[in-house]
Protein backbone atom coordinates (compact mmCIF):
# COMPACT_ATOMS: atom_id res chain seq x y z
CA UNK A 1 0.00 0.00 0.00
CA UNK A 2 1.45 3.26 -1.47
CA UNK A 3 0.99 6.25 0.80
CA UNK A 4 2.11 9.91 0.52
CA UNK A 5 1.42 12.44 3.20
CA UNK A 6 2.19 16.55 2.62
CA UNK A 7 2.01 18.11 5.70
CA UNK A 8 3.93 21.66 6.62
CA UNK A 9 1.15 23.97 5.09
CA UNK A 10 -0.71 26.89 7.12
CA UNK A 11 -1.34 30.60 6.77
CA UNK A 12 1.63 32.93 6.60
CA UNK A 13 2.47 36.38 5.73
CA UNK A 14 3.75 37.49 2.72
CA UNK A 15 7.55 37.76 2.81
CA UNK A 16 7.62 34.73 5.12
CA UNK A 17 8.46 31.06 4.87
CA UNK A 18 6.80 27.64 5.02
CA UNK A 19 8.77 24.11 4.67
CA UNK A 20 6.42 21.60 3.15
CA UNK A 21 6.97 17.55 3.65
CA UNK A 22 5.98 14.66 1.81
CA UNK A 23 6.37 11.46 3.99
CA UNK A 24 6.21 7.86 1.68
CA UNK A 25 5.03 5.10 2.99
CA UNK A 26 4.58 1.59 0.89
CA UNK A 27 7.71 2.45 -1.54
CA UNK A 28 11.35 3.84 -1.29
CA UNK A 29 12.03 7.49 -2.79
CA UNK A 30 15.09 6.88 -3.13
CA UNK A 31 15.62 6.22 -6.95
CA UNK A 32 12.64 7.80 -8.51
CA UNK A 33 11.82 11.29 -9.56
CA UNK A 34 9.42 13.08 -6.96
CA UNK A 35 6.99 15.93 -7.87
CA UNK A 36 5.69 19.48 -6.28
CA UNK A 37 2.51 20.60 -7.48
CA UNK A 38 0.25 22.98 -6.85
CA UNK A 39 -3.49 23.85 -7.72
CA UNK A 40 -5.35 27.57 -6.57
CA UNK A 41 -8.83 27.90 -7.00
CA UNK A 42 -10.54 27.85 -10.02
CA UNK A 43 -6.51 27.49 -11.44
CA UNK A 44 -4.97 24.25 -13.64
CA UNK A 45 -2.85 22.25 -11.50
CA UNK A 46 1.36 23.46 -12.31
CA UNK A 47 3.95 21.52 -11.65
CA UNK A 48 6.25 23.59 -9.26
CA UNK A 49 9.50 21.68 -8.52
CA UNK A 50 10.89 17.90 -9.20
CA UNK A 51 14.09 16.53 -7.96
CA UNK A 52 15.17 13.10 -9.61
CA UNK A 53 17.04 10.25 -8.12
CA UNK A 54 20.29 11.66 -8.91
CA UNK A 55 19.51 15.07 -6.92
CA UNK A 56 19.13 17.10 -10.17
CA UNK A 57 16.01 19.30 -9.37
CA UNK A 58 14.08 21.74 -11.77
CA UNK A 59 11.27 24.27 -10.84
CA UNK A 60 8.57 27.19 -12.49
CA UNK A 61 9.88 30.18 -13.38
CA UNK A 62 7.53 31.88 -11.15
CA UNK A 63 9.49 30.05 -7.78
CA UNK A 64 12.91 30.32 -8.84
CA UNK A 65 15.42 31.71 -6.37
CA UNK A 66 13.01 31.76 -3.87
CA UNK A 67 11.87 27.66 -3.52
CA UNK A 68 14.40 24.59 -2.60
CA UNK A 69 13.18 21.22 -3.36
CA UNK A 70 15.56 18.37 -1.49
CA UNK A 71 15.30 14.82 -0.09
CA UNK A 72 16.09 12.88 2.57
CA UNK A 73 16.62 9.25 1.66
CA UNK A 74 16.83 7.95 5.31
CA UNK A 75 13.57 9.40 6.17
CA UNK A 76 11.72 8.68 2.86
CA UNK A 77 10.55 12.08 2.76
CA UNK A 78 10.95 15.22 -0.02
CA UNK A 79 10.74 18.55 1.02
CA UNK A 80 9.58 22.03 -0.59
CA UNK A 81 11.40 24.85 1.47
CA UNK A 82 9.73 27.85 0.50
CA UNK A 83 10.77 31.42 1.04
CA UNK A 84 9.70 35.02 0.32
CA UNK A 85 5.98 33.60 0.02
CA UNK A 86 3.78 36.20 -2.14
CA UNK A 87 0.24 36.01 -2.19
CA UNK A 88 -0.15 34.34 -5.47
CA UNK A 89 1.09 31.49 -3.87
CA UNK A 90 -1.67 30.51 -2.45
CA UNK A 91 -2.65 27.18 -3.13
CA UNK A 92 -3.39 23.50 -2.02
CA UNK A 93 0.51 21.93 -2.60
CA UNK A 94 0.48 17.89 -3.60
CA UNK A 95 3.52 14.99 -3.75
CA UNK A 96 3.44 13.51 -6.58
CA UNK A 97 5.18 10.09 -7.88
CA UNK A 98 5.07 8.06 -11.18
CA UNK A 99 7.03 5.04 -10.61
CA UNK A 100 6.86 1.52 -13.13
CA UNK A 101 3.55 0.04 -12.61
CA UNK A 102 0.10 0.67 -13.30
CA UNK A 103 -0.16 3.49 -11.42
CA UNK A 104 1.06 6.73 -10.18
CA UNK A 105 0.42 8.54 -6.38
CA UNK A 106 -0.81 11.78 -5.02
CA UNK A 107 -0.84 12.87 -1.62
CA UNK A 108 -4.05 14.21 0.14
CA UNK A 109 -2.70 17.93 0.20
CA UNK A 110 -1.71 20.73 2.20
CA UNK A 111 -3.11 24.01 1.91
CA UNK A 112 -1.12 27.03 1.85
CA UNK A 113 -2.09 30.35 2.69
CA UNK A 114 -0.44 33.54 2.17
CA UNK A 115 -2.36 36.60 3.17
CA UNK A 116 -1.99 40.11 5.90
């Protein structure tokens, strides 16, 4: 049983910071290709960051320089360290993974708000 939890979310003040988790359970991270996305009301879900088994990470133009994807193999968990929040940031954040099989996994989501 495949399991991803995001947890980390909240409200927070523009100019602040928030350091979302995603914790695996059923499968090991370790050598697959791990996913940030996000989806704002009434918005198309976008991809925000991806780090790959190697450690090579990408991310939207619209986070650069101010998000850090990263993993920690031991603990089975990625994390999205995010920094100099702005209020169009504002959304529910999701893991995402697509490993061989069948399938691929979301998380439940964690809703981040960033509002005065």
């Amino acid at each position: 049983q495949v399991q991803l939890v995001e947890s980390g979310g909240g409200l927070v003040q523009p100019g602040g910071s928030l350091r979302l988790s995603c914790a695996a359970s059923g499968i090991v991270f370790a050598i697959y290709a791990v996913g940030w996305y996000r989806q704002a009301p009434g918005k198309q879900r976008e991809l925000v960051a991806t780090i790959t088994g190697a450690g090579s990470t990408n991310y939207a133009d619209s986070v650069k320089g101010r998000f850090t994807i990263s993993r920690d193999n031991a603990k089975n968990t990625v994390y999205l360290q995010m920094n100099s929040l702005k209020p169009e940031d504002t959304a529910v954040y999701y893991c995402h993974i697509d490993p061989p099989g069948p399938r691929d996994y979301w998380g439940q989501g964690t809703q981040v708000t960033v509002s005065s």
